[in-house]
Protein backbone atom coordinates (compact mmCIF):
# COMPACT_ATOMS: atom_id res chain seq x y z
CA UNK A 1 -47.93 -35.90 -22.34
CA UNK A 2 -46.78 -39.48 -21.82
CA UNK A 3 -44.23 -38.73 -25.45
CA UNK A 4 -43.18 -35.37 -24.31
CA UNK A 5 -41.55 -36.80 -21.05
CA UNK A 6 -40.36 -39.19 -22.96
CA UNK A 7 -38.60 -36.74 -25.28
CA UNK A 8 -37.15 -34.85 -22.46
CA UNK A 9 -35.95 -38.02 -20.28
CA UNK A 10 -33.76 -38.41 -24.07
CA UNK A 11 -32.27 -35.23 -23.96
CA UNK A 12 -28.68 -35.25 -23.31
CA UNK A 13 -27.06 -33.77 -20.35
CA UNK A 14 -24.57 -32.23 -19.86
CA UNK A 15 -20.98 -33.66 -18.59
CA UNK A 16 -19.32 -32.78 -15.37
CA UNK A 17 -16.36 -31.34 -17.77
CA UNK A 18 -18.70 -29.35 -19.25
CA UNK A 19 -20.11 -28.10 -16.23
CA UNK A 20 -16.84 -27.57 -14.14
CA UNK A 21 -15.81 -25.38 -17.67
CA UNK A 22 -18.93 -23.35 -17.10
CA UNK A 23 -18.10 -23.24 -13.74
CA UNK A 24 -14.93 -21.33 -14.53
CA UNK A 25 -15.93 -18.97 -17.26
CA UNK A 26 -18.83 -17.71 -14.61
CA UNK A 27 -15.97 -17.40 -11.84
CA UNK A 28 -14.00 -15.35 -14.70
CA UNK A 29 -17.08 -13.25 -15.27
CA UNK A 30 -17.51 -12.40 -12.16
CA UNK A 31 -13.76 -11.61 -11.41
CA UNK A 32 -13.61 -9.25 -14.63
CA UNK A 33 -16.75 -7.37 -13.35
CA UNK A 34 -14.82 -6.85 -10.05
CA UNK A 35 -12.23 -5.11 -12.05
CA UNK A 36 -14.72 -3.09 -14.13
CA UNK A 37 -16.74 -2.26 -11.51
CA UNK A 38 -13.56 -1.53 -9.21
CA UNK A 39 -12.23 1.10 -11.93
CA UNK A 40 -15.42 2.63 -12.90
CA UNK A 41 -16.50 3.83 -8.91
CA UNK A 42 -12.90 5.65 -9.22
CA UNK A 43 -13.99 7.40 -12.88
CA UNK A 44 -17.06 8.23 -11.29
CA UNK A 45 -16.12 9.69 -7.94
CA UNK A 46 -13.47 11.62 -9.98
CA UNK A 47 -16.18 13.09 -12.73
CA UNK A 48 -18.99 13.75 -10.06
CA UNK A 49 -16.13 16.43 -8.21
CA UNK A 50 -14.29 17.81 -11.79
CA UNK A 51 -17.75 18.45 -13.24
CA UNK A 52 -19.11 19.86 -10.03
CA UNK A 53 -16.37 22.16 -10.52
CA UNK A 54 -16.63 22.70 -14.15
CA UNK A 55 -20.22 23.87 -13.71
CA UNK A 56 -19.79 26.41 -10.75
CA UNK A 57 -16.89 27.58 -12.57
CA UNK A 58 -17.77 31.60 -13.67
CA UNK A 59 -14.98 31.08 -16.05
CA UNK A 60 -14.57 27.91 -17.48
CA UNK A 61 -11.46 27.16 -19.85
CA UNK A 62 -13.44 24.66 -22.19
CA UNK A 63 -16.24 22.66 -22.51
CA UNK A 64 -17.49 19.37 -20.96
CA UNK A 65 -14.91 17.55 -23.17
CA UNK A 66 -12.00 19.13 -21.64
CA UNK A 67 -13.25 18.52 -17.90
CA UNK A 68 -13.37 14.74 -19.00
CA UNK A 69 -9.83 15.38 -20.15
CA UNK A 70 -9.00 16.41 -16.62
CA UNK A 71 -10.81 13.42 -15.25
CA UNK A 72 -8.57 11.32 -16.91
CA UNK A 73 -5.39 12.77 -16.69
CA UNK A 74 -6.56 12.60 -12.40
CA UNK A 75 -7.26 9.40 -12.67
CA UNK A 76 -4.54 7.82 -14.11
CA UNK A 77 -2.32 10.20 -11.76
CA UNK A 78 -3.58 9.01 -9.08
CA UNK A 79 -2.16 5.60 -9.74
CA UNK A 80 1.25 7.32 -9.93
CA UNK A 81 1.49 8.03 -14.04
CA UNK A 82 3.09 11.26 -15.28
CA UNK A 83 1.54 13.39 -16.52
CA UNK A 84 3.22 16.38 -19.52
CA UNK A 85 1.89 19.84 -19.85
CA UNK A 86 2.58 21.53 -23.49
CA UNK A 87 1.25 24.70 -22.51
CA UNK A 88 4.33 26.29 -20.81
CA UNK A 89 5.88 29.36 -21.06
CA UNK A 90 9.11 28.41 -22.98
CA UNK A 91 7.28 26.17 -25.20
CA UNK A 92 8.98 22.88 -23.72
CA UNK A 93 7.02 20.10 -22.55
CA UNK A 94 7.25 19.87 -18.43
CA UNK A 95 6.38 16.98 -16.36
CA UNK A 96 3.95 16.58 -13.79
CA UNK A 97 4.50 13.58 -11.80
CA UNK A 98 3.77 14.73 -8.30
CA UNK A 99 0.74 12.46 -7.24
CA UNK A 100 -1.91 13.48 -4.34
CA UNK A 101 -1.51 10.59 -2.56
CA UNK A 102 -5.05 11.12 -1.58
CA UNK A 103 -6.67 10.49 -4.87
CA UNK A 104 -4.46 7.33 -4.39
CA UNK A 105 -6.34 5.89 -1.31
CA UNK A 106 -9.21 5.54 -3.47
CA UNK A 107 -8.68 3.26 -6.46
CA UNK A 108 -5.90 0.97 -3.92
CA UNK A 109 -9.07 0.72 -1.69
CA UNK A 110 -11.40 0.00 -4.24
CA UNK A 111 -9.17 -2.92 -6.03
CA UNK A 112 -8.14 -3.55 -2.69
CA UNK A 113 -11.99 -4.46 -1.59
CA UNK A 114 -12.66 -5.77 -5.15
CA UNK A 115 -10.05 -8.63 -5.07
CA UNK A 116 -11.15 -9.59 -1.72
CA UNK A 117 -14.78 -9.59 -2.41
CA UNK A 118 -13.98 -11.38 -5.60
CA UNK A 119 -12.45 -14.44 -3.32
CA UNK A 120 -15.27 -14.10 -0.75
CA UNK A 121 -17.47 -17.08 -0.87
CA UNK A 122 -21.30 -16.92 -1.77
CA UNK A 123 -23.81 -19.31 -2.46
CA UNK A 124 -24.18 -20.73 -5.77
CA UNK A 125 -20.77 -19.11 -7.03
CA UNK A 126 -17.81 -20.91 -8.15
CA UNK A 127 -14.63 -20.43 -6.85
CA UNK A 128 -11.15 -19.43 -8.91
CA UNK A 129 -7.72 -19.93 -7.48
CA UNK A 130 -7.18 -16.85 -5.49
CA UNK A 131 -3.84 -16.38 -7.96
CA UNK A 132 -6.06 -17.00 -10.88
CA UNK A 133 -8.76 -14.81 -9.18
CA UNK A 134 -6.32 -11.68 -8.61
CA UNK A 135 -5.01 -12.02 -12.00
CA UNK A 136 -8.89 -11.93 -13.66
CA UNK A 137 -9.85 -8.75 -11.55
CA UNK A 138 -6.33 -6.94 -12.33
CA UNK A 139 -6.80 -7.72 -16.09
CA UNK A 140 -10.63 -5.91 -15.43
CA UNK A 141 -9.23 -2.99 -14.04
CA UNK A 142 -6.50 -2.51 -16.62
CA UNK A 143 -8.75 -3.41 -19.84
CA UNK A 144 -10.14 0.07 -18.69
CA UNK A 145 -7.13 1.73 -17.90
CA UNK A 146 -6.28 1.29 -21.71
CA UNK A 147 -9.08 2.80 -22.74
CA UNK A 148 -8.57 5.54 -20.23
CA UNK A 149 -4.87 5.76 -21.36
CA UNK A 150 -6.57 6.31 -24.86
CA UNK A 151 -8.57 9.17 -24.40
CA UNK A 152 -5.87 11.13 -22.47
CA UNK A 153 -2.90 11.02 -24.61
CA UNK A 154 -4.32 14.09 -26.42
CA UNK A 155 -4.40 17.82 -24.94
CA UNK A 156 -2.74 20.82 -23.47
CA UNK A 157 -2.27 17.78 -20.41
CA UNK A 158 -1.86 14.60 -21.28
CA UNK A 159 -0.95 11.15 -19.99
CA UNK A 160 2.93 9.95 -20.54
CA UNK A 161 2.60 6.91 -22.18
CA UNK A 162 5.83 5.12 -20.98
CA UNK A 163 4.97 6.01 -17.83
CA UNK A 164 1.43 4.85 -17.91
CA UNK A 165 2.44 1.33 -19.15
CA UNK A 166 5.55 0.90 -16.35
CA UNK A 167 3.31 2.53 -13.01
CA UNK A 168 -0.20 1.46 -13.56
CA UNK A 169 0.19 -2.02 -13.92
CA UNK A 170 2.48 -2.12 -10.78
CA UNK A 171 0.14 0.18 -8.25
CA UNK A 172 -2.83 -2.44 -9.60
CA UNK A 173 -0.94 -5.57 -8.72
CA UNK A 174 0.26 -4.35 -6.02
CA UNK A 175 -3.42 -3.30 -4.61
CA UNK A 176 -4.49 -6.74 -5.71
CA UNK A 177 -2.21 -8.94 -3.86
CA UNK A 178 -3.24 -6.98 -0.85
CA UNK A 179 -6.42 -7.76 -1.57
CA UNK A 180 -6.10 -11.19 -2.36
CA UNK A 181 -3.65 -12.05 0.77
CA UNK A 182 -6.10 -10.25 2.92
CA UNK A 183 -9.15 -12.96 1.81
CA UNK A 184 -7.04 -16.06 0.76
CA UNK A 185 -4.61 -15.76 3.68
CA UNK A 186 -0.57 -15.89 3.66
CA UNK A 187 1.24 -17.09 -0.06
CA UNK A 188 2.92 -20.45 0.12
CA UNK A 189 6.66 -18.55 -0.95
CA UNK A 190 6.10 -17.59 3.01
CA UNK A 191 5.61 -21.01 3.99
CA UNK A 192 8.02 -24.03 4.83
CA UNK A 193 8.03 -26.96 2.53
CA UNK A 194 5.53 -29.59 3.22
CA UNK A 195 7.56 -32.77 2.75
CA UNK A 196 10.16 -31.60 5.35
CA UNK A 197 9.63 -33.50 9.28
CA UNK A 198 7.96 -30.76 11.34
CA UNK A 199 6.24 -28.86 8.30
CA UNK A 200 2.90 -28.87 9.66
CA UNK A 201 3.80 -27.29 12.99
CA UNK A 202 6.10 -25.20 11.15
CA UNK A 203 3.43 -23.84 8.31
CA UNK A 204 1.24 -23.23 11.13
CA UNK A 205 3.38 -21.04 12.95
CA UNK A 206 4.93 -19.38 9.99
CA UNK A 207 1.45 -17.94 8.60
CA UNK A 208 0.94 -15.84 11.67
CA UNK A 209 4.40 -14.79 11.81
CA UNK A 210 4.41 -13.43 8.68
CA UNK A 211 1.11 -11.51 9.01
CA UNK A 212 2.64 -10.27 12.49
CA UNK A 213 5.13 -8.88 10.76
CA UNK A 214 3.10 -7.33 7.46
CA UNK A 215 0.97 -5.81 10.37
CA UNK A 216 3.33 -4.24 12.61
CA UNK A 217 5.21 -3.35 9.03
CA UNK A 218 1.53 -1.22 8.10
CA UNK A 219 1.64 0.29 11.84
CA UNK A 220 4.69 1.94 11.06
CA UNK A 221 4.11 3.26 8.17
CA UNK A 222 0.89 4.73 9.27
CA UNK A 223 2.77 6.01 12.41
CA UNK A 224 5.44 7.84 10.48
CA UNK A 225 2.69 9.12 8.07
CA UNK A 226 0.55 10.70 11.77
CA UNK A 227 3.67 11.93 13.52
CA UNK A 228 4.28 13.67 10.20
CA UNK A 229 0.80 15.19 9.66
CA UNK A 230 1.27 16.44 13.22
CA UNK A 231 4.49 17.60 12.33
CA UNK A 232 3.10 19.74 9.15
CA UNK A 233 -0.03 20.99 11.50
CA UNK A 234 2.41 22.31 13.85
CA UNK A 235 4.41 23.73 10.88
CA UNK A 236 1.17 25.18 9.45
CA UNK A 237 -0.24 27.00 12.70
CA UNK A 238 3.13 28.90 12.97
CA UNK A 239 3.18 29.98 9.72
CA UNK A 240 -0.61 30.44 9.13
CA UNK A 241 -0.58 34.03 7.98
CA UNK A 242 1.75 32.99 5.01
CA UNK A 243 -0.55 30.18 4.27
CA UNK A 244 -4.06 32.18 4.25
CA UNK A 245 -2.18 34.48 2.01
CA UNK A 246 -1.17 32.27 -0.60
CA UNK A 247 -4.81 30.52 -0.47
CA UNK A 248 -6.41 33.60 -0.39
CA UNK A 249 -4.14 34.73 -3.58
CA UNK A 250 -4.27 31.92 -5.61
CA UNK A 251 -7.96 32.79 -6.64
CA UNK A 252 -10.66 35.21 -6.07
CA UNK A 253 -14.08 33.20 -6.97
CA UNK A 254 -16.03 31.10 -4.38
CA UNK A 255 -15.47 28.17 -6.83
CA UNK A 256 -11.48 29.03 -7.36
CA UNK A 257 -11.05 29.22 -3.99
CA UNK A 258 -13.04 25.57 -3.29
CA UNK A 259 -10.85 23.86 -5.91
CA UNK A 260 -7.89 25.11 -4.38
CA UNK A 261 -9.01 23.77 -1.19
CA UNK A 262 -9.44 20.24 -2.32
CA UNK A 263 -5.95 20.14 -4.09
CA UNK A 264 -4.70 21.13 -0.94
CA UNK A 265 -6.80 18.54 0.72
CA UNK A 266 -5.29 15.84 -2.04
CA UNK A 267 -1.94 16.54 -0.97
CA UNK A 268 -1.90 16.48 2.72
CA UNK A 269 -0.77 13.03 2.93
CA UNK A 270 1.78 14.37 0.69
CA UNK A 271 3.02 17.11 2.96
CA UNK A 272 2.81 14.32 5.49
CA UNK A 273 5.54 12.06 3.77
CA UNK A 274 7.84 14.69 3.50
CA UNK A 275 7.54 15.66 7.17
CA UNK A 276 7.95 12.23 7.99
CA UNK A 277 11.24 12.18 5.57
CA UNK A 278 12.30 14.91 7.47
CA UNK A 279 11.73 13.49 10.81
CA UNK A 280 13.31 10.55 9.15
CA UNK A 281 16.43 12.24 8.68
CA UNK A 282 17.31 12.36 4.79
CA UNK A 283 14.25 15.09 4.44
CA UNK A 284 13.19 16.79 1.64
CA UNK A 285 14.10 18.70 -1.99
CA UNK A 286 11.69 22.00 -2.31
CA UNK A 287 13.58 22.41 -5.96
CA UNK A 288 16.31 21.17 -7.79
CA UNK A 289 19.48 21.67 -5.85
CA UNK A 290 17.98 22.15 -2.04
CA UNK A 291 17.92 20.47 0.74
CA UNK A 292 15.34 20.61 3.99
CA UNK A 293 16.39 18.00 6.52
CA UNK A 294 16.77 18.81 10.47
CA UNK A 295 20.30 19.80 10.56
CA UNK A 296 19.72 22.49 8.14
CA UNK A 297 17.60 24.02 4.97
CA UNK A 298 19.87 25.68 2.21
CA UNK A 299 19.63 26.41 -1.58
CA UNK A 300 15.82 26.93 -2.09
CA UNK A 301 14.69 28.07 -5.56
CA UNK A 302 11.37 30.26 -6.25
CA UNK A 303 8.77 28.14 -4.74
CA UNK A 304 5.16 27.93 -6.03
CA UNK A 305 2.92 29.71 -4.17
CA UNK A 306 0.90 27.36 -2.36
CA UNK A 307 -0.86 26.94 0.75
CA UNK A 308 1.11 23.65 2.22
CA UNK A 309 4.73 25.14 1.13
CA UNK A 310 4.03 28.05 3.77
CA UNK A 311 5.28 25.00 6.68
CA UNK A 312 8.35 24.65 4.98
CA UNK A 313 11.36 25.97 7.65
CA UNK A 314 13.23 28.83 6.88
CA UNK A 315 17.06 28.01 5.97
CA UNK A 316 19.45 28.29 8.13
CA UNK A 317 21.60 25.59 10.23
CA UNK A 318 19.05 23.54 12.23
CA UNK A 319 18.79 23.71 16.33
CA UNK A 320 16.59 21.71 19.51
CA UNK A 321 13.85 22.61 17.94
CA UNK A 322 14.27 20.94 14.63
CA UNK A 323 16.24 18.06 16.09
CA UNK A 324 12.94 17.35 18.09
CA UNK A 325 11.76 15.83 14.83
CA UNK A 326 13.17 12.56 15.36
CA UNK A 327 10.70 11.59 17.67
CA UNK A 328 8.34 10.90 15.07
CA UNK A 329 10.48 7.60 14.25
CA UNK A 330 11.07 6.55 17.25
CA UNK A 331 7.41 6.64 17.56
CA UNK A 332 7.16 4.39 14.65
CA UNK A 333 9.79 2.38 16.10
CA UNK A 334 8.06 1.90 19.30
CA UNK A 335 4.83 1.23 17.90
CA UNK A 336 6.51 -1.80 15.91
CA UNK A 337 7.81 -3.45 18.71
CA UNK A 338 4.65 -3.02 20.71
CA UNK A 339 3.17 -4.84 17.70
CA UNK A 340 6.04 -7.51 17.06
CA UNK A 341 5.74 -7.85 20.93
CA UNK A 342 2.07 -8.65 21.59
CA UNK A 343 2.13 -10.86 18.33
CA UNK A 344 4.95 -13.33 20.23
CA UNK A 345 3.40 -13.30 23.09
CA UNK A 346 -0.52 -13.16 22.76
CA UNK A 347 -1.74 -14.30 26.12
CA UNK A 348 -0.73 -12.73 29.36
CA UNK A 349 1.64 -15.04 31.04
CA UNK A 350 1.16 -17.92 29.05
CA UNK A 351 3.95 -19.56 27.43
CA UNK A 352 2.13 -22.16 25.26
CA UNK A 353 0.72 -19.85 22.05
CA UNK A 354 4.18 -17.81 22.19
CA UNK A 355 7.50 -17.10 20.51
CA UNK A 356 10.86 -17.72 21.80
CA UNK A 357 13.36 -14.69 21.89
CA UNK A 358 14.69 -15.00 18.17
CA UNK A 359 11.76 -15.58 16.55
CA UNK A 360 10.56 -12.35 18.29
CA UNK A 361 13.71 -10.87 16.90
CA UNK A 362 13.21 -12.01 12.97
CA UNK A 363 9.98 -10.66 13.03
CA UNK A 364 10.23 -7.51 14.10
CA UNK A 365 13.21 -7.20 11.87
CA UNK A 366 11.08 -8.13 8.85
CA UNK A 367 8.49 -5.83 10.22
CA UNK A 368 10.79 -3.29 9.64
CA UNK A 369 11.71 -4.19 6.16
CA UNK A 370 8.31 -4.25 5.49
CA UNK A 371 7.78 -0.84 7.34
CA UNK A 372 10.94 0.91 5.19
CA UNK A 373 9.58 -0.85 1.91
CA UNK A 374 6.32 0.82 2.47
CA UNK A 375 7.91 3.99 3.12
CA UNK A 376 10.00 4.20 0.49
CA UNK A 377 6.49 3.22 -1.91
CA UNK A 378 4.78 6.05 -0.34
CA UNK A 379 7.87 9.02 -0.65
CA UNK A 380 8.22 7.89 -4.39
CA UNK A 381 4.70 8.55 -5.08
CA UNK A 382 4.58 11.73 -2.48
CA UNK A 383 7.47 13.08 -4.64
CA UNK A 384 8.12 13.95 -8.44
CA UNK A 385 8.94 17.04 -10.61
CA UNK A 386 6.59 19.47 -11.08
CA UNK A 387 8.50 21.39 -14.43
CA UNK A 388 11.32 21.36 -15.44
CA UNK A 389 14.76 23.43 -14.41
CA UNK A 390 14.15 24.10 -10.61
CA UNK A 391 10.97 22.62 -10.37
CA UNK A 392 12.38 19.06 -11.42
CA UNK A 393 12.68 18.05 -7.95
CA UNK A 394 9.90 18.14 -5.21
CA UNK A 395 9.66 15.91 -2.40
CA UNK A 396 11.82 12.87 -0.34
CA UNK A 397 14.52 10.66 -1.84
CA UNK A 398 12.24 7.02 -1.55
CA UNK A 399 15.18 4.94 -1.43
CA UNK A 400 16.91 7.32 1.26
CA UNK A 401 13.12 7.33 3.10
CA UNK A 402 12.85 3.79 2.84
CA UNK A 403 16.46 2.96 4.02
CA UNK A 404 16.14 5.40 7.12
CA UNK A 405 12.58 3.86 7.86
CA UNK A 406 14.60 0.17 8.06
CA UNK A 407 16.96 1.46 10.18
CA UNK A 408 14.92 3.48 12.98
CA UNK A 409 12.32 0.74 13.62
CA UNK A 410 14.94 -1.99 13.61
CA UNK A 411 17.14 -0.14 16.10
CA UNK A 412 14.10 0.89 18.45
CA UNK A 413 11.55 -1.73 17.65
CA UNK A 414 13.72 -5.22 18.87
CA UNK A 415 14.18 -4.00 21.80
CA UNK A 416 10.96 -3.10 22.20
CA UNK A 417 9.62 -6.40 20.80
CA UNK A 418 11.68 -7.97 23.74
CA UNK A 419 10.68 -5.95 25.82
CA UNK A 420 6.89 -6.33 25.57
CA UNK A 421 7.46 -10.06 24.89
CA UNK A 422 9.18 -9.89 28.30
CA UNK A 423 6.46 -8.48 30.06
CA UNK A 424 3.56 -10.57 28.93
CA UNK A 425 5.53 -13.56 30.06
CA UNK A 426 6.78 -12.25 33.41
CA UNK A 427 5.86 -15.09 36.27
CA UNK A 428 4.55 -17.83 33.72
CA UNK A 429 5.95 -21.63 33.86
CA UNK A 430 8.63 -22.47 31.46
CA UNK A 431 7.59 -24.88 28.53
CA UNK A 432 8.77 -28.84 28.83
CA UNK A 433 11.85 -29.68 26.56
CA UNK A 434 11.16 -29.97 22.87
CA UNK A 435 10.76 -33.50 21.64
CA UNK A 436 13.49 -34.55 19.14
CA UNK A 437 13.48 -36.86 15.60
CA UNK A 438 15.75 -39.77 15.48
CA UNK A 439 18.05 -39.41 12.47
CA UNK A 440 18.86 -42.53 10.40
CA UNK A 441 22.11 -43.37 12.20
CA UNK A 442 20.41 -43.62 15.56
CA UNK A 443 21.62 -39.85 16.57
CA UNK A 444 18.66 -37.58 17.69
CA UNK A 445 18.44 -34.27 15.89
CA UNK A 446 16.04 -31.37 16.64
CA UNK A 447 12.95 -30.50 14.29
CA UNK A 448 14.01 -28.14 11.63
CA UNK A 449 12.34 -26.75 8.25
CA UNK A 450 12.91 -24.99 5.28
CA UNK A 451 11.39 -22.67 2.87
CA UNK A 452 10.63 -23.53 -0.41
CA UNK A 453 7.54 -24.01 -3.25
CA UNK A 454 7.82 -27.94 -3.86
CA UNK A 455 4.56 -27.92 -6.01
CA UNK A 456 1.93 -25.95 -3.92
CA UNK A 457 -0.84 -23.96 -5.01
CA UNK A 458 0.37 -19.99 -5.06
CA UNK A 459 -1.92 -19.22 -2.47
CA UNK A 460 -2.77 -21.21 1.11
CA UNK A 461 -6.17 -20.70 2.91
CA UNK A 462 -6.04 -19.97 6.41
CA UNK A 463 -8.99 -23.01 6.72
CA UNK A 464 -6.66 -25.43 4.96
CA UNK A 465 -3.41 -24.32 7.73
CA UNK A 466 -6.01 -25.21 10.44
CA UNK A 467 -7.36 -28.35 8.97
CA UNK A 468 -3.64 -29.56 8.43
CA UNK A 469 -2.83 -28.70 12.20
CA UNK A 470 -5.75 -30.22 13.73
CA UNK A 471 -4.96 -33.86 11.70
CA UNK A 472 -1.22 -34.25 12.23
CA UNK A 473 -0.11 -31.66 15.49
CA UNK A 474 3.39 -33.40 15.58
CA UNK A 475 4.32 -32.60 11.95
CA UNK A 476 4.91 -36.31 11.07
């Protein structure tokens, strides 16, 4: 017994580089598997509903192979790929690029929770950079997007390849930095350089600000997107004997009737983007050639018979009653300043924790550029042809969405932000005179600071802006 400890005591260990590279290739691991595990909930969701379908069908089109088909060609539109459909009547190849921005909700929230559970930190699990961590999980999700790709570039609908490689790889990185930002906390591009006098106090202020402004920049969007589902409800009630017509026409089987339901269901964020477009201002295209905004509706092709269209306003010039549409922006508007507001001025007549008027200002402008940016993602993936001829246009203008969304919360919210900030503050003490920084030449000059990367990490942890704070307050 006395050799065999002796034998073991002998046996060579192994070296902290070896260790710290086993480390890493576990971290890997378990960032791939976030990926895979991230894209494979979406497949399954998506096959547990087409073969549900499939097998209540009384008349099916093809076997289990083609319902797979379909799964793929959903999935990968939901990530805002085109699709092509040979099968037409003039034997020309249309496009299909009109996604259901509901099916998109679902793989954006699962990458979205992947990445951040990825960076979440559990016992007895190494730790990536959150860069290096995003990058693993993204590279997880897209090693089966490939092979997803794969299997639908063949059939009567298939996947657009082009189209596949220059959409899927954005919508994933762009659900992964969301992810990552929301665990690993503001990226340093956002932050002021930490050689510069006054970069502590000013990376600790700067972090919030920023996420102030992301957040009141979500609230808008998500404002604009109700006050245009309450737009296309109001739309829908008036015209509701149109719309049970065309649902009731589209099928005549229990299971028709149930699939036409959920596509409808798919797309009512959809028909929600292009209210909101057309509260908005620039509005809508029903076909190639037409125009729906609130001052009036001309030109409209043969549309599709579909459920949603029926809220679509007759032409003619527009009056009050279409004007009345603009409210939904100002809402938005509002609701960003409210935001922007409360953010500068967090306590009830406290002047300490707050903003001064123009930072209030900057960020509720960038609020709004982050409000007309996410706009302008969501109208081009609410949009897209759905043929070709008249049907090659459906849906808002993004870049005319977007650059309407900038303009309406930046003219309503800043005052607003003010406004609020006002408020809060009314009847609190004014703050002592800022302390200065004697320059070189004996002159006194006021703290200032710059952006910039000088050499940081990608990434900076909330913990590590607090730490930094709490040691040097002054910034020198």
């Amino acid at each position: 017994m006395a050799a065999v400890s002796h034998v073991t005591d002998l046996a060579p260990s192994l070296s902290p580089r070896h260790q710290t590279r086993g480390a890493r290739s576990a971290a890997v691991v378990a960032a791939l598997a976030s990926g895979f595990l991230a894209a494979g909930l979406g497949l399954g969701f998506l096959a547990v509903l087409v073969l549900l379908l499939w097998i209540t069908s009384p008349y099916p089109d093809s076997g289990p192979g083609g319902a797979l088909h379909i799964v793929a060609d959903l999935w990968l539109l939901a990530h805002g790929a085109d699709l092509v459909r040979t099968e037409t009547r003039t034997g020309t190849p249309a496009p299909l690029g009109l996604t259901p921005l509901l099916l998109t909700a679902l793989p954006v929230f699962l990458l979205h929770r992947g990445a951040r559970d990825a960076l979440t930190p559990q016992d007895g699990r190494p730790q990536l950079a959150p860069l290096a961590t995003g990058a693993w999980v993204a590279c997880g999700y897209l090693a089966v997007a490939a092979g997803v790709t794969g299997y639908a570039l063949a059939g009567p609908l298939h996947a657009a390849p082009l189209s596949v490689a220059a959409v899927v790889p954005l919508t994933v990185a762009a659900a992964t930095a969301a992810g990552v930002w929301s665990a690993a906390g503001t990226p340093v591009v956002l932050l002021p350089r930490r050689w510069h006098p006054g970069a502590a106090e000013a990376r600790a202020g700067a972090a919030p600000r920023a996420e102030a402004a992301a957040r009141a920049g979500v609230a808008g969007v998500v404002a604009l997107l109700g006050g245009g589902a309450l737009l296309c409800a109001v739309a829908l009630v008036a015209h509701a004997a149109v719309a049970q017509e065309h649902f009731l026409s589209l099928s005549t089987t229990v299971s028709g009737r149930f699939g036409v339901f959920l596509l409808a269901l798919a797309l009512l964020p959809n028909a929600a983007m292009w209210a909101a477009a057309y509260g908005l201002g620039p509005g809508f295209a029903v076909g190639a050639g037409s125009t729906v905004t609130p001052l009036s509706a001309a030109d409209y092709p043969v549309q599709p018979v579909f459920p949603l269209l029926a809220a679509v306003p007759g032409e003619g010039p527009g009056g009050p009653l279409t004007w009345a549409a603009a409210a939904v922006p100002v809402v938005a508007g509002i609701v960003v300043g409210c935001f922007a507001g409360t953010a500068a001025a967090p306590v009830v007549r406290e002047r300490e924790p707050s903003w001064r008027w123009w930072p209030t200002v900057w960020v509720t402008a960038l609020a709004a550029l982050c409000c007309g940016a996410g706009t302008a993602a969501v109208a081009w993936l609410a949009g897209g042809p759905l043929g070709t001829r008249t049907l090659a246009a459906f849906g808002p203008v993004w870049w005319q969405a977007g650059g309407a969304a900038v303009a309406w919360t930046a003219v309503v919210g800043v005052p607003v932000a003010l406004t609020v900030r006002a408020v809060r503050l009314f009847g609190a003490a004014p703050l002592p005179m800022p302390t200065s920084v004697a320059a070189p030449g004996g002159r006194m000059r006021a703290r200032r600071w710059r952006w910039g990367r000088q050499g940081w990490p990608l990434w900076e942890p909330r913990s590590r802006l607090a730490e930094e704070w709490e040691e040097d307050p002054g910034g020198d």
